[in-house]
PDB file of N, CA and C in Angstrom:
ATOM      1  N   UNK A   1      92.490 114.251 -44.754  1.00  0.00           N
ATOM      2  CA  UNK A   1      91.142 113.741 -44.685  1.00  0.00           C
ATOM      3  C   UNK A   1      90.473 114.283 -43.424  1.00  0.00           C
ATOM      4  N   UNK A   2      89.105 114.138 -43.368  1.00  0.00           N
ATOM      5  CA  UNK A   2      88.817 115.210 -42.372  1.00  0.00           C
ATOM      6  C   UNK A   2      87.812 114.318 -41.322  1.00  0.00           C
ATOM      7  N   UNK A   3      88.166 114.402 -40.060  1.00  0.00           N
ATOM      8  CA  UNK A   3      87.058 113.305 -39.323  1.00  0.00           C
ATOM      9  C   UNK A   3      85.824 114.296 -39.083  1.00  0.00           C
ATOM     10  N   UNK A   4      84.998 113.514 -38.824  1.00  0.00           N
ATOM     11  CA  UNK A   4      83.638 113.859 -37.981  1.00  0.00           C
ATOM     12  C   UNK A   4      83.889 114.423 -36.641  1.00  0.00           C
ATOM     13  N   UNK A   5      84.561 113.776 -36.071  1.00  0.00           N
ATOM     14  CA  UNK A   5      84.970 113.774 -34.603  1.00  0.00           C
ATOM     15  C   UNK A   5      85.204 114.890 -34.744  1.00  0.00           C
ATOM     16  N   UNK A   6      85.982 115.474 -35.321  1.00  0.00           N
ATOM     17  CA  UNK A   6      87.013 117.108 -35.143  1.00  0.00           C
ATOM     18  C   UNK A   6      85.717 117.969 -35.568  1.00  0.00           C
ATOM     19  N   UNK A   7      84.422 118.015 -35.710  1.00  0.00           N
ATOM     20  CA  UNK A   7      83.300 119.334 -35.734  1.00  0.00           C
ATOM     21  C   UNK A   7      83.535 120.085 -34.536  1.00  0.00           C
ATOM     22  N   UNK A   8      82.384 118.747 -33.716  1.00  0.00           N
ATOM     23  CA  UNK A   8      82.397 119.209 -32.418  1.00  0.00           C
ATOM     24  C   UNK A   8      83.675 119.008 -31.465  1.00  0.00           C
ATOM     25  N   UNK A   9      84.826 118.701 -31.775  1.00  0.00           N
ATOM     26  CA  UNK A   9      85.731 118.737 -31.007  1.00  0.00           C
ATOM     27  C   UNK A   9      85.734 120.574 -31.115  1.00  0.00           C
ATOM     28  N   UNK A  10      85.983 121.127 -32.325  1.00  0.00           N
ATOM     29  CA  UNK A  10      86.205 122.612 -32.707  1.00  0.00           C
ATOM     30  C   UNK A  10      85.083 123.379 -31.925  1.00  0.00           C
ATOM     31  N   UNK A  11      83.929 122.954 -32.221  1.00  0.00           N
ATOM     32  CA  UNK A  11      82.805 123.532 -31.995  1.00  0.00           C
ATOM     33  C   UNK A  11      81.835 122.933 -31.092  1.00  0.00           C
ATOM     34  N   UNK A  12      82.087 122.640 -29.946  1.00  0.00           N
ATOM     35  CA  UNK A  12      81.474 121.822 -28.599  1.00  0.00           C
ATOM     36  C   UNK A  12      80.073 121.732 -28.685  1.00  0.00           C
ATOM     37  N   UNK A  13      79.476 123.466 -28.589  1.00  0.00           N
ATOM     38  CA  UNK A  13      78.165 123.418 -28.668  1.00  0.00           C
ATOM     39  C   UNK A  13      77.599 122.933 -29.813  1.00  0.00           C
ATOM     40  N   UNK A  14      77.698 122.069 -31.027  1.00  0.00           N
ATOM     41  CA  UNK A  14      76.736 121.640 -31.281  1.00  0.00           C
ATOM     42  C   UNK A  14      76.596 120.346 -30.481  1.00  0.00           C
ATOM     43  N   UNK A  15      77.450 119.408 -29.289  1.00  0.00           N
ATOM     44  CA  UNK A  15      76.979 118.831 -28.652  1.00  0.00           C
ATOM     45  C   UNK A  15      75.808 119.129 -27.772  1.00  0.00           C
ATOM     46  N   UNK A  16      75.489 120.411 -27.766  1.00  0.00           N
ATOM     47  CA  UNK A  16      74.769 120.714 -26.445  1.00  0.00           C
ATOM     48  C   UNK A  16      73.066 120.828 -26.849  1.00  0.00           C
ATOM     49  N   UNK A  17      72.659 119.929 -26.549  1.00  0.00           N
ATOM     50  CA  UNK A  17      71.300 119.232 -27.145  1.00  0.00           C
ATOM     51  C   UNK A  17      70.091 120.579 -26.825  1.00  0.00           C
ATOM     52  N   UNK A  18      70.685 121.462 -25.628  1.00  0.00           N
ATOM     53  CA  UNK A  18      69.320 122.346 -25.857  1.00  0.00           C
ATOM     54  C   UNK A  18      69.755 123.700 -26.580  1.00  0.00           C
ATOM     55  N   UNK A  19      70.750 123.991 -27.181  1.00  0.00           N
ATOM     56  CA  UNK A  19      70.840 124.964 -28.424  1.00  0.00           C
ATOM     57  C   UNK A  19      70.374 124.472 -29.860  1.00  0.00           C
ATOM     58  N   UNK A  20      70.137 125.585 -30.943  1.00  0.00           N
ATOM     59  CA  UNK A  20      69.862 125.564 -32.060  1.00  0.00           C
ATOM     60  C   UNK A  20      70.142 124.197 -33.002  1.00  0.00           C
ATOM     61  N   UNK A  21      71.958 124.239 -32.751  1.00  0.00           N
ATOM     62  CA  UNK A  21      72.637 123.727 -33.222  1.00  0.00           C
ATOM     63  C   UNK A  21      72.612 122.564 -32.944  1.00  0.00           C
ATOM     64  N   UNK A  22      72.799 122.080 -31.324  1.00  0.00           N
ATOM     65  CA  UNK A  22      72.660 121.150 -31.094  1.00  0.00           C
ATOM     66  C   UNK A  22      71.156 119.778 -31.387  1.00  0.00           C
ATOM     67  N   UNK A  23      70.134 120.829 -31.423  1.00  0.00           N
ATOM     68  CA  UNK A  23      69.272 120.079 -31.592  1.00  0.00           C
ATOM     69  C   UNK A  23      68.534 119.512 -32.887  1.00  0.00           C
ATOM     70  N   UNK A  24      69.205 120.621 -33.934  1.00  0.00           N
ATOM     71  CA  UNK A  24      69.161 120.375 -35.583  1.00  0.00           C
ATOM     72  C   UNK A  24      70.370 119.167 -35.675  1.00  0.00           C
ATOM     73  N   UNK A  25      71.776 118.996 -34.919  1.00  0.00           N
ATOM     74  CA  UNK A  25      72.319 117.854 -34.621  1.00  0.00           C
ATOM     75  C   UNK A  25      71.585 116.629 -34.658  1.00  0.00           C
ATOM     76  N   UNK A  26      71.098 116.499 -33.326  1.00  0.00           N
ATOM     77  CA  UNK A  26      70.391 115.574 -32.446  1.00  0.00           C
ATOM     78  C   UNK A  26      69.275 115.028 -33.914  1.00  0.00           C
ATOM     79  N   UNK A  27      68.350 115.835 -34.721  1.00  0.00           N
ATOM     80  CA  UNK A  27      67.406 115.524 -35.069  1.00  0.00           C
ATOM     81  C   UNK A  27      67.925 114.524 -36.678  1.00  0.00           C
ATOM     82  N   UNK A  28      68.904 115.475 -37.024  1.00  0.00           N
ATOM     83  CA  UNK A  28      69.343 114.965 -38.060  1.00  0.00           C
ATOM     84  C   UNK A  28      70.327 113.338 -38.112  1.00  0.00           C
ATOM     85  N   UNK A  29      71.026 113.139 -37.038  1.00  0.00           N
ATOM     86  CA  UNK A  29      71.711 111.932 -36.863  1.00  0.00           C
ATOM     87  C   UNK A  29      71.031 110.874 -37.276  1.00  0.00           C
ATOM     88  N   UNK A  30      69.655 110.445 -37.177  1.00  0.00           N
ATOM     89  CA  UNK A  30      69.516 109.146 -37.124  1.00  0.00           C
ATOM     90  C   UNK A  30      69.240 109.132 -39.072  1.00  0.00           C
ATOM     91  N   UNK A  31      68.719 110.069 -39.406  1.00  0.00           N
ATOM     92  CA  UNK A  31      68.674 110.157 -41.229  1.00  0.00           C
ATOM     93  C   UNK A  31      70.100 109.720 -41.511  1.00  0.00           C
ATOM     94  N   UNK A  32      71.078 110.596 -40.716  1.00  0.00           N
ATOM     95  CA  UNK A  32      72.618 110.154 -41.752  1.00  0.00           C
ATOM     96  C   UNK A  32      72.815 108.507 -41.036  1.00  0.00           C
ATOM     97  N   UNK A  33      72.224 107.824 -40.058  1.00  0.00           N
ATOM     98  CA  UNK A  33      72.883 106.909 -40.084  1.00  0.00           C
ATOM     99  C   UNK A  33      72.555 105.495 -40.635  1.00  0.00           C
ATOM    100  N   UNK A  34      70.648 106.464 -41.030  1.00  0.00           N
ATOM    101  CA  UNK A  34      69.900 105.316 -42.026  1.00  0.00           C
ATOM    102  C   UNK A  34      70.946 104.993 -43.440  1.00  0.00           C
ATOM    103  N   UNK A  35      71.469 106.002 -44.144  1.00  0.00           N
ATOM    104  CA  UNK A  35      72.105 106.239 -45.323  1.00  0.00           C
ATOM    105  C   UNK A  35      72.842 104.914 -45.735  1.00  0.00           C
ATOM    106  N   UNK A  36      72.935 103.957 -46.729  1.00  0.00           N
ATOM    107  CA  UNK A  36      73.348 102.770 -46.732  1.00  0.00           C
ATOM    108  C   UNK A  36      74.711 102.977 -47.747  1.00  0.00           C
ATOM    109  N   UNK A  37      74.800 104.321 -47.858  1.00  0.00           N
ATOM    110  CA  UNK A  37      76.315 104.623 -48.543  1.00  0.00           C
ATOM    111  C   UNK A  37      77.522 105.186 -47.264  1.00  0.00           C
ATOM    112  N   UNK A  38      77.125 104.776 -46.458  1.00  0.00           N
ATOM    113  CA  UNK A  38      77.795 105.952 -45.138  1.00  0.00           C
ATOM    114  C   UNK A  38      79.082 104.481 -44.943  1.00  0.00           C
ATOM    115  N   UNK A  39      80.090 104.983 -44.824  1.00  0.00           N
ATOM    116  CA  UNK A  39      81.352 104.290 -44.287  1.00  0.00           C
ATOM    117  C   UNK A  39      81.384 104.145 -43.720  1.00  0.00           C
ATOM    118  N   UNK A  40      82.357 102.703 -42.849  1.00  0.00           N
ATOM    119  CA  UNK A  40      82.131 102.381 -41.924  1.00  0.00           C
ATOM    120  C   UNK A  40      82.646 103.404 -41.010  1.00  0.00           C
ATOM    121  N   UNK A  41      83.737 103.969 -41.079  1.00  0.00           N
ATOM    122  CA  UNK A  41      84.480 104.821 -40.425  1.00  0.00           C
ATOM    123  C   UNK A  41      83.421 106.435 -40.465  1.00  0.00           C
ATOM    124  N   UNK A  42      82.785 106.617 -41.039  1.00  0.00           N
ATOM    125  CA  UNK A  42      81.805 108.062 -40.595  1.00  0.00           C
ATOM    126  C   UNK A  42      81.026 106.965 -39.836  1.00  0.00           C
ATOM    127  N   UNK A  43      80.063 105.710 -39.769  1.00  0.00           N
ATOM    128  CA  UNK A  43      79.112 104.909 -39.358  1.00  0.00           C
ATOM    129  C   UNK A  43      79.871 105.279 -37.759  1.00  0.00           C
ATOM    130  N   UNK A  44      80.964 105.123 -37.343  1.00  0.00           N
ATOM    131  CA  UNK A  44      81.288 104.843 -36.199  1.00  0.00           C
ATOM    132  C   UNK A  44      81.161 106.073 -35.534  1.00  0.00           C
ATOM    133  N   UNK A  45      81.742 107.208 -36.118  1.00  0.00           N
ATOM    134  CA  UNK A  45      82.111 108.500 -35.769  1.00  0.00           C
ATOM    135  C   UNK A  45      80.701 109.226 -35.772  1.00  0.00           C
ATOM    136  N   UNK A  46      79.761 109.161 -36.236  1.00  0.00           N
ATOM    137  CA  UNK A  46      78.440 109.712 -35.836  1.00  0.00           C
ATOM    138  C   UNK A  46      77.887 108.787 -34.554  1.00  0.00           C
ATOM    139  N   UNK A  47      78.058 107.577 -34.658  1.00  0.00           N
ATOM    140  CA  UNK A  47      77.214 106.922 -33.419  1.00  0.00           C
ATOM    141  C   UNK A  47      78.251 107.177 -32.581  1.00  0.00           C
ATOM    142  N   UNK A  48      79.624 107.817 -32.515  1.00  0.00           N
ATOM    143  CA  UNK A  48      80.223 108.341 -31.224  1.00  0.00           C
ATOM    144  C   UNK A  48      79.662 109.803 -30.904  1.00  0.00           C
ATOM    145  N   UNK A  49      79.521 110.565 -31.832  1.00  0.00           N
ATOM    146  CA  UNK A  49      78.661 111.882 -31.599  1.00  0.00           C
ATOM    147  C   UNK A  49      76.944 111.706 -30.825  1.00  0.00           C
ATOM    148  N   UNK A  50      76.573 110.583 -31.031  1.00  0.00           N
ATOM    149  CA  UNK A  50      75.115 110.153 -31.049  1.00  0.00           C
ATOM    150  C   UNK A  50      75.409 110.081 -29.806  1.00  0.00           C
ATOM    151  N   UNK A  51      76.581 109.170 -29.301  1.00  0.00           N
ATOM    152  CA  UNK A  51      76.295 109.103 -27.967  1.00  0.00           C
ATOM    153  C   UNK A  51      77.070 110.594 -26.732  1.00  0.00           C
ATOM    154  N   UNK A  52      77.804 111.157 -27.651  1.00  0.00           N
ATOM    155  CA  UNK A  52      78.222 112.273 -27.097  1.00  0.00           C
ATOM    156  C   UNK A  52      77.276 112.923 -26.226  1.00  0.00           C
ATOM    157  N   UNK A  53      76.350 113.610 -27.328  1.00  0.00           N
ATOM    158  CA  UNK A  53      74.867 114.317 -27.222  1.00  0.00           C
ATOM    159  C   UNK A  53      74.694 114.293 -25.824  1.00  0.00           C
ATOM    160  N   UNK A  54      74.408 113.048 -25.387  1.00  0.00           N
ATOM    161  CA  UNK A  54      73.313 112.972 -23.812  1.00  0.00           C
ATOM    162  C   UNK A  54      74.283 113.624 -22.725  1.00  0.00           C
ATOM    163  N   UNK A  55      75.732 112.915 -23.407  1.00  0.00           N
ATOM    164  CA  UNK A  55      76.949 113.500 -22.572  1.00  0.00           C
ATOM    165  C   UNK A  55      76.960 115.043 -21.634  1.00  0.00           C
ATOM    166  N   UNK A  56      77.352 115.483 -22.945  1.00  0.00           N
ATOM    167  CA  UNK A  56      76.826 117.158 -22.887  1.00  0.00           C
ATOM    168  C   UNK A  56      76.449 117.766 -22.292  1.00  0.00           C
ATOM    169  N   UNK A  57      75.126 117.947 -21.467  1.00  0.00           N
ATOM    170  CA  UNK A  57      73.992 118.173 -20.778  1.00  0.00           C
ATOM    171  C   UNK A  57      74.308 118.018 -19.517  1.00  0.00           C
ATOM    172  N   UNK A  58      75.487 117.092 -19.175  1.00  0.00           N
ATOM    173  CA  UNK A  58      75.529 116.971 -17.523  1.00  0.00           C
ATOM    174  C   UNK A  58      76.878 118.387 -17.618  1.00  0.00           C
TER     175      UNK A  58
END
């Protein structure tokens, strides 16, 4: 089974809020976490990425 967590563990920069990636990230999170089919276990693992994000940057 495949976590969320392990993207950006693989691929860091899409944490990094002022690249491409990161910021098509950033924009898209709060749509997947409106989604009322989302598990609890992705529910958690995006709002740990959500808070990753700001992380990043320092």
């Amino acid at each position: 089974m495949f976590a969320l967590w392990a993207l950006p563990a693989a691929r860091p920069s899409l944490l990094r809020p002022r690249g491409q990636a990161g910021s098509a990230l950033g924009a898209c999170l709060p749509a997947l976490l409106d989604d009322r089919e989302l598990s609890a276990r992705a529910r958690r693992e995006l709002q740990g990425i959500r808070y990753a994000i700001p992380l990043a940057e320092a």
